[in-house]
Protein backbone atom coordinates (compact mmCIF):
# COMPACT_ATOMS: atom_id res chain seq x y z
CA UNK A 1 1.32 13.32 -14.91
CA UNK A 2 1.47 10.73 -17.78
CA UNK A 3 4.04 8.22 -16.07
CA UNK A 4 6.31 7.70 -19.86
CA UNK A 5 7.15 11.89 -18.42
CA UNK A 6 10.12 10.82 -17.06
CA UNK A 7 12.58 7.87 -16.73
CA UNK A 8 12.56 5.19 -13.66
CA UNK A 9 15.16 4.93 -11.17
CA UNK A 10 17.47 2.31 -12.52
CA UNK A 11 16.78 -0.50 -9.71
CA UNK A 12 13.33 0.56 -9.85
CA UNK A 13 13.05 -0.01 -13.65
CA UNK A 14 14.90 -3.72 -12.65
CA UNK A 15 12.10 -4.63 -10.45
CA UNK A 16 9.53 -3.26 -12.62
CA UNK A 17 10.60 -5.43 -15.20
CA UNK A 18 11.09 -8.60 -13.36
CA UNK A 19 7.73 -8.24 -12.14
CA UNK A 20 6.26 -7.60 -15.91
CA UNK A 21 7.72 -10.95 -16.74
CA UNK A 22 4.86 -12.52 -14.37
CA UNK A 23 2.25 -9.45 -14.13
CA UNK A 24 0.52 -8.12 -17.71
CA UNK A 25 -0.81 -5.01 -17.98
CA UNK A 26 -0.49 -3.90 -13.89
CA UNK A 27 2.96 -2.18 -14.21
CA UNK A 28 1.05 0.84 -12.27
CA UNK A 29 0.09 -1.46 -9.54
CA UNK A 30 3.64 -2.10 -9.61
CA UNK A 31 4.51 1.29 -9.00
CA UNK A 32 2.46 1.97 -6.61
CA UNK A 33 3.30 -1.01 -4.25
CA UNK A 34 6.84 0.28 -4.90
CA UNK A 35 5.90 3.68 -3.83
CA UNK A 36 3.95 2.71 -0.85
CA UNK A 37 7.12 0.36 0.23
CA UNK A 38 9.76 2.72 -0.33
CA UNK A 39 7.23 5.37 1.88
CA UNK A 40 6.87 2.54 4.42
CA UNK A 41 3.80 2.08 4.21
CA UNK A 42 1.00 -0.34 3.33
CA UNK A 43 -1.56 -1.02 0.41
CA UNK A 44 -5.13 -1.70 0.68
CA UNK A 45 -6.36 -3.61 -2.17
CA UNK A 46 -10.32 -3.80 -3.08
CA UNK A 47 -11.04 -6.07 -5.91
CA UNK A 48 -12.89 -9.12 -7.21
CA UNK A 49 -11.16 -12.38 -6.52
CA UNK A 50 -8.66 -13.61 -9.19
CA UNK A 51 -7.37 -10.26 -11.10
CA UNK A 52 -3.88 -11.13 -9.43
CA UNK A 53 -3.51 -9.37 -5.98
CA UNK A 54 -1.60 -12.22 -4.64
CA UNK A 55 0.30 -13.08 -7.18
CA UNK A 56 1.21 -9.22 -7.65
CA UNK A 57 2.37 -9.21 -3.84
CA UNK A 58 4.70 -12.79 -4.74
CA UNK A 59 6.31 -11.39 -7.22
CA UNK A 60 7.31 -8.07 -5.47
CA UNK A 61 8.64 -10.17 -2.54
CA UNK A 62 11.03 -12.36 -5.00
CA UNK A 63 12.09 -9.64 -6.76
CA UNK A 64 13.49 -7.81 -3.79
CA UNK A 65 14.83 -11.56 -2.07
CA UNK A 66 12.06 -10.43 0.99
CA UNK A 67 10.36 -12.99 3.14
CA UNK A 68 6.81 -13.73 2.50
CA UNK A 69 3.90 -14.60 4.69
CA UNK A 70 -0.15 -15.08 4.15
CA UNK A 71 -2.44 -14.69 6.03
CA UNK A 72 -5.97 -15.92 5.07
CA UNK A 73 -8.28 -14.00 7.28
CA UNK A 74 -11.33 -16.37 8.30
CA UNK A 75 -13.62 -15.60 11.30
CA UNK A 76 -12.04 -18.13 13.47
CA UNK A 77 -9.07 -16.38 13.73
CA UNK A 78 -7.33 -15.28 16.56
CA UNK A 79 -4.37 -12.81 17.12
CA UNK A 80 -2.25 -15.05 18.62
CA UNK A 81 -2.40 -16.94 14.59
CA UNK A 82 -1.17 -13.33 13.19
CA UNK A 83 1.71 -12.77 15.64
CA UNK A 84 2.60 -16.31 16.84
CA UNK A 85 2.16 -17.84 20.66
CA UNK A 86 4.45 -18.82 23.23
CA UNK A 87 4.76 -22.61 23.86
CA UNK A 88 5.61 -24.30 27.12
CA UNK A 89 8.50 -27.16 26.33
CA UNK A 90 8.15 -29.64 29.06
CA UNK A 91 12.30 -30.37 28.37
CA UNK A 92 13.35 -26.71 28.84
CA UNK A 93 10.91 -25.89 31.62
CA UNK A 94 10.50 -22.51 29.44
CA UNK A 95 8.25 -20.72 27.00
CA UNK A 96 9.16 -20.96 23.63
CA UNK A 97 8.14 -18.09 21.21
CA UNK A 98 6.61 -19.35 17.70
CA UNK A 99 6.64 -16.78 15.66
CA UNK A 100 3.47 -15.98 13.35
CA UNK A 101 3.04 -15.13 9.74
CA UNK A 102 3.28 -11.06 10.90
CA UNK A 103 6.90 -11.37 11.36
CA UNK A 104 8.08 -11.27 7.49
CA UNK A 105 8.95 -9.01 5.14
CA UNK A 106 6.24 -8.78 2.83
CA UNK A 107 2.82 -9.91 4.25
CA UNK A 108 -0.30 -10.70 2.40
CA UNK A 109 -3.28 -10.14 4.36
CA UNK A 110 -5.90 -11.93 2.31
CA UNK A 111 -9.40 -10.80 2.64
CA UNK A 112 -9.16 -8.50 6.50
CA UNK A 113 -12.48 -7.72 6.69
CA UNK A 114 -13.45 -11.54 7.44
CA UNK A 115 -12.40 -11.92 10.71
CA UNK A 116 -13.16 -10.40 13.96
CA UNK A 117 -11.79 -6.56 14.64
CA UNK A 118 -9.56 -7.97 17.82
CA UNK A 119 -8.08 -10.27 15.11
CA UNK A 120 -7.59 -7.45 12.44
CA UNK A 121 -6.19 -5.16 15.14
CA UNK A 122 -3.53 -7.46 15.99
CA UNK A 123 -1.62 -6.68 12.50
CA UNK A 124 -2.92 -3.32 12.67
CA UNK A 125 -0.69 -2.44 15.40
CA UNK A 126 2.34 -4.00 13.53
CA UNK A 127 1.34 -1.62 10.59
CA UNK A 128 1.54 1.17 12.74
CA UNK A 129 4.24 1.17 15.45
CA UNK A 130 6.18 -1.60 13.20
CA UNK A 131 6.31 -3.76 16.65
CA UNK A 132 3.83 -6.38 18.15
CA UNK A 133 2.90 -7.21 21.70
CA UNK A 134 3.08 -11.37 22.38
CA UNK A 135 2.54 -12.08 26.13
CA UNK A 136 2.88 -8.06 27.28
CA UNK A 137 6.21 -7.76 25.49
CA UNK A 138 7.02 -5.76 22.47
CA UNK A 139 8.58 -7.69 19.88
CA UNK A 140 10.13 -5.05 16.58
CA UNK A 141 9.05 -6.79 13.19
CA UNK A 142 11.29 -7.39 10.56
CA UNK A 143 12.70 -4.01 8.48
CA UNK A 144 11.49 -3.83 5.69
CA UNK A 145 7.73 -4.32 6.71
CA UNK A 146 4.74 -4.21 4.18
CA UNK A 147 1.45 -5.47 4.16
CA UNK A 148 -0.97 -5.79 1.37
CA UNK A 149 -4.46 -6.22 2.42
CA UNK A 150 -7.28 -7.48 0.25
CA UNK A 151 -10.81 -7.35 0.58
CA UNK A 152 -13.67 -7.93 -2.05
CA UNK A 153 -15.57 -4.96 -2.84
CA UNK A 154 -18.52 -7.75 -4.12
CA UNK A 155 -19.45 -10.03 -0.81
CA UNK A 156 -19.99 -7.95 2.17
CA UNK A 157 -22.30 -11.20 4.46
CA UNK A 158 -20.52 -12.08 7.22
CA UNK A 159 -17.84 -9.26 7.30
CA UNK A 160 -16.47 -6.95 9.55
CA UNK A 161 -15.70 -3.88 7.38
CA UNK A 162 -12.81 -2.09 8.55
CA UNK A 163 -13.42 1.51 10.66
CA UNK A 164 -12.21 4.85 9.11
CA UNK A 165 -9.77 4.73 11.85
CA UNK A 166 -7.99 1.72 10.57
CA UNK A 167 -8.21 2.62 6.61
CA UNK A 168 -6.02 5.65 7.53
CA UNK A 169 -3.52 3.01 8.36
CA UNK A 170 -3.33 2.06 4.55
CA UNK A 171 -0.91 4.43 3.00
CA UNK A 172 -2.63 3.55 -0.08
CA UNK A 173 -5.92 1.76 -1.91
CA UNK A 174 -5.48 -0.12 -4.96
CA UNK A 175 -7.85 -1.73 -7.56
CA UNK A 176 -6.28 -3.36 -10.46
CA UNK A 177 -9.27 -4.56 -13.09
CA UNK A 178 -9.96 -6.79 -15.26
CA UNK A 179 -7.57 -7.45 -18.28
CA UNK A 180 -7.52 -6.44 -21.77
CA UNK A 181 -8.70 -8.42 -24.33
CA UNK A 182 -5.26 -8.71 -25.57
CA UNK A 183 -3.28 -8.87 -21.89
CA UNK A 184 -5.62 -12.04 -20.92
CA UNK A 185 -4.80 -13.98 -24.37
CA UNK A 186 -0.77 -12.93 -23.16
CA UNK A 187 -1.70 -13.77 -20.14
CA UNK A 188 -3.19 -17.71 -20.85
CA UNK A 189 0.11 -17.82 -23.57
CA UNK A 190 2.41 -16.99 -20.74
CA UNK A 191 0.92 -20.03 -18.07
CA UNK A 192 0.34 -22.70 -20.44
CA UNK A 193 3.40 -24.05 -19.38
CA UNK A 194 5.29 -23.69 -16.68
CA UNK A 195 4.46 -20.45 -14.23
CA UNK A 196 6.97 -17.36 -15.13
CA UNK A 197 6.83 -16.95 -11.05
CA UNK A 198 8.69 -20.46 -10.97
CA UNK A 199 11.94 -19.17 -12.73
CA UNK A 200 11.68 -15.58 -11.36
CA UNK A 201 15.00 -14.18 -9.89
CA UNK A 202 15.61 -11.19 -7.13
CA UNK A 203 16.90 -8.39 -8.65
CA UNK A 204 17.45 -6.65 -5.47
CA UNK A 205 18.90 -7.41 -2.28
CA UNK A 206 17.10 -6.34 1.58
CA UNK A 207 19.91 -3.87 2.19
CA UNK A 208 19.53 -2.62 -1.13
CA UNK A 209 15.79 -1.78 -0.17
CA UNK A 210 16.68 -0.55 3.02
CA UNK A 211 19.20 2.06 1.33
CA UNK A 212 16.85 3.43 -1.30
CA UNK A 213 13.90 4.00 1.73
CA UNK A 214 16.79 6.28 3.42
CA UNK A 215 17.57 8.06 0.04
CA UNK A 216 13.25 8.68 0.04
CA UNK A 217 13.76 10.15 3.13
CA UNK A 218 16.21 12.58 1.37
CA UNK A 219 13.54 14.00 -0.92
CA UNK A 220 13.24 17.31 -1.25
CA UNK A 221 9.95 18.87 -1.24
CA UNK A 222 9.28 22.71 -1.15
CA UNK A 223 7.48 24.64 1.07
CA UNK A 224 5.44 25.39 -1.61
CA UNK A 225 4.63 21.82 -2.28
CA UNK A 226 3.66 21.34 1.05
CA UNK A 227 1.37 24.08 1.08
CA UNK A 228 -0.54 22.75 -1.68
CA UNK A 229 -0.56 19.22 0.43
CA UNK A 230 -1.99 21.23 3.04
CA UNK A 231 -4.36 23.22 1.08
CA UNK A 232 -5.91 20.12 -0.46
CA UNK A 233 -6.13 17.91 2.55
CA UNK A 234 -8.32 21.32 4.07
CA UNK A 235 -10.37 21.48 1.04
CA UNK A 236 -12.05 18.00 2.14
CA UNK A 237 -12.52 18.81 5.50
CA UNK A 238 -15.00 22.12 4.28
CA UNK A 239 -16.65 20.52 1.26
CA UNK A 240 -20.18 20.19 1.39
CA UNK A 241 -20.84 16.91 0.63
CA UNK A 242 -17.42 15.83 3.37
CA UNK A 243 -19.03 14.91 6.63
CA UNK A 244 -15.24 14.01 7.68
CA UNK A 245 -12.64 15.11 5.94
CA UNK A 246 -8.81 14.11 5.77
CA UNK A 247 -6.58 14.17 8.93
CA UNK A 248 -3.28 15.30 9.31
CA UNK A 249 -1.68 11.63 9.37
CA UNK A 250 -3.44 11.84 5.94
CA UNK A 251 -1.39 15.25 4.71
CA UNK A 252 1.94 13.50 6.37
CA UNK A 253 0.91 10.13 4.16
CA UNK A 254 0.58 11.98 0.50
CA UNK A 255 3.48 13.69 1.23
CA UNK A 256 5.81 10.54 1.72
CA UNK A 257 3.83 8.79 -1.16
CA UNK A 258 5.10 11.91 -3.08
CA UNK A 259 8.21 11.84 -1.94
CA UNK A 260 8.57 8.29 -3.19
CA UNK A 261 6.70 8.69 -6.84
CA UNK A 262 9.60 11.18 -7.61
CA UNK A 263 11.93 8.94 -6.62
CA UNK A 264 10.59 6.56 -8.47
CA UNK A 265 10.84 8.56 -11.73
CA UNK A 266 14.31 9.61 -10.30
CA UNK A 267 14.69 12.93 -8.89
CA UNK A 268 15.51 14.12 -5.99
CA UNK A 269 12.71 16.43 -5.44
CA UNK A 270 8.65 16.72 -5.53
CA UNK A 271 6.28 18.76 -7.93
CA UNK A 272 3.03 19.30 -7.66
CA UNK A 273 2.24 16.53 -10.62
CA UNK A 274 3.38 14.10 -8.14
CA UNK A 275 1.21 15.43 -5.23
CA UNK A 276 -1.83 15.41 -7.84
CA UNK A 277 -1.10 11.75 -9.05
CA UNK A 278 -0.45 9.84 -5.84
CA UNK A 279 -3.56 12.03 -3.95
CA UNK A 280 -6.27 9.90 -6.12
CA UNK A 281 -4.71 6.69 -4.43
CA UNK A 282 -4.02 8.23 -0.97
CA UNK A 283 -6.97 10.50 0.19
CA UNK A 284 -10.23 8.83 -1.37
CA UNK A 285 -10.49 6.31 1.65
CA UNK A 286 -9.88 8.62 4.59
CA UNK A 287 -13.06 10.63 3.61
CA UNK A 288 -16.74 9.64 4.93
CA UNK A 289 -19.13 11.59 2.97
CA UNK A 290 -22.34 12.73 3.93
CA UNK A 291 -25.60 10.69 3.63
CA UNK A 292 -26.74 12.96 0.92
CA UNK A 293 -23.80 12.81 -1.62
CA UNK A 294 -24.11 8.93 -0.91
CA UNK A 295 -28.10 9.31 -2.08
CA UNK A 296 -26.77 11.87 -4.61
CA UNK A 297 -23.96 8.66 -6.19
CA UNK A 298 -21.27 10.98 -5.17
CA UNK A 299 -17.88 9.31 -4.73
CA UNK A 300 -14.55 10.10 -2.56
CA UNK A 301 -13.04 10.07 -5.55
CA UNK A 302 -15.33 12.43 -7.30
CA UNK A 303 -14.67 14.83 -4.87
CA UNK A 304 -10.93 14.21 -4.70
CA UNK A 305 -10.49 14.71 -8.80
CA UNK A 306 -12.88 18.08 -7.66
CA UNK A 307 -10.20 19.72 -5.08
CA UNK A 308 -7.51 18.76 -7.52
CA UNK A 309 -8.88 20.89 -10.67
CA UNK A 310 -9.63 23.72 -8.37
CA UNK A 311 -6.73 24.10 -5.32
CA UNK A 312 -4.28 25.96 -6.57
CA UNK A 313 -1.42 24.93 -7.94
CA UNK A 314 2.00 26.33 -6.85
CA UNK A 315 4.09 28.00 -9.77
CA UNK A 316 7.13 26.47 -10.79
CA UNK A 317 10.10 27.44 -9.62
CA UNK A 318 14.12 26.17 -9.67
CA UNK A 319 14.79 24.31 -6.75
CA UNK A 320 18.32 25.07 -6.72
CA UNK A 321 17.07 28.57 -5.95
């Protein structure tokens, strides 16, 4: 579905701009964060260092007035630095909670696959069950909650790659790319001076954000629709070169990311171009392939554009029928 098909959501099309002031030329990374947030969920983003992944994840947090944390994931880290640590106050004769960098709004989670899988787990469990566990008790994160993870497809020594398992946690995976020619001269003309970030302004308020995830919820999708969800995600799990296909959490996850790409382009209901354009973003990571297709350079993706051009798409009918 060429994205110019239909028009944004009016608060959507304010944050899309504010973030264009900073970002050039990744107005669909844009997007998709914004889908992934509104489907409250979280982005995994593989790419080389310096193509803008944090500064992407800044300016989404300003725009929408959310709190934001980084974390820099190093080996040496330890849970307890990702959801904070009680402290004994000799004064109080109590425990005092300090909170860690999980309990924001917007969390960057720079480079996960460097530290230890105990560490990584620790926000992992916050992604999922949108609570933490500090000293046996359950402390509930902040609404909204959204991580972006990084990780650099190029360096692999000394890493602890995350298991299938935890990538289905990751509503979605990213990779923006180099620039254009023409959006890195913009982009040297625009920080010569002073950084746009530096002068950025929220254009949307927490409740705001919090009101337009309920009105996702509201979506309507078809039976139809979901049928052809289904009927895709099933496809991978019998294809020849799928030694593990996609689960049902996957099925549930590209039907809220469609749910929130036609919100996005404001309506109040899904088509299959929506299931078809988010699916290349949601279901390439949640399949292992066998070691043949690997030998063979076959790619998740391959396969995914494969099951797209021949599942069959649902005919179009009125949803006011």
């Amino acid at each position: 579905m060429s994205q110019s098909s239909f028009m944004l959501h009016s608060k959507i099309a304010d944050v899309i701009r504010n973030i264009n002031r900073v970002m050039v030329g990744k107005e669909e990374a844009a997007i998709l964060s914004l889908v992934t947030l509104l489907a409250r969920g979280h982005v995994l983003l593989e790419d080389v260092p310096g193509v803008g992944k944090t500064m992407l994840v800044r300016t989404l947090a300003k725009s929408l007035n959310c709190e934001f944390k980084r974390i820099q994931f190093t080996p040496d880290l330890l849970p307890s630095d990702v959801t904070g640590v009680s402290i004994y106050n000799p004064k109080t004769t109590e425990f005092e909670f300090r909170p860690g960098p999980i309990l924001g709004n917007i969390v960057l989670a720079d480079e996960i696959n460097r530290t230890s899988p105990k560490t990584q787990s620790s926000l992992l469990e916050g992604m999922e069950e949108s609570s933490m566990t500090v000293d046996g008790q359950s402390v509930a994160l902040k609404q909204p909650f959204f991580v972006m993870a990084t990780q650099n497809p190029i360096e692999y020594e000394g890493t602890y790659p995350l298991p299938e398992a935890q990538l289905d946690r990751f509503l979605l995976k990213l990779k923006m790319g180099y620039p254009s020619y023409q959006e890195e001269m913009e982009m040297l003309e625009r920080t010569s001076g002073n950084h746009p970030i530096q002068s950025l302004e929220p254009v949307m308020t927490i409740d705001e954000l919090l009101q337009l995830q309920e009105e996702v919820d509201e979506v309507y999708i078809d039976q139809t629709v979901r049928q052809y969800i289904v009927s895709l995600t099933s496809a991978t799990r019998q294809h020849s070169d799928v030694y593990l296909g996609v689960s049902p959490r996957g099925s549930m996850a590209l039907m809220k990311a469609a749910k929130a790409y036609a919100f996005i382009y404001d309506r109040d209901y899904v088509v299959p171009d929506d299931v078809q354009y988010v699916a290349a973003f949601v279901l390439p990571h949640r399949l292992i392939l066998t070691s043949e297709a690997h030998f063979e350079g076959v790619t998740p993706d391959d396969i995914v554009r494969e099951l797209i051009g021949s599942t069959t798409v649902p005919v179009q009918r009125n949803v006011s029928e």
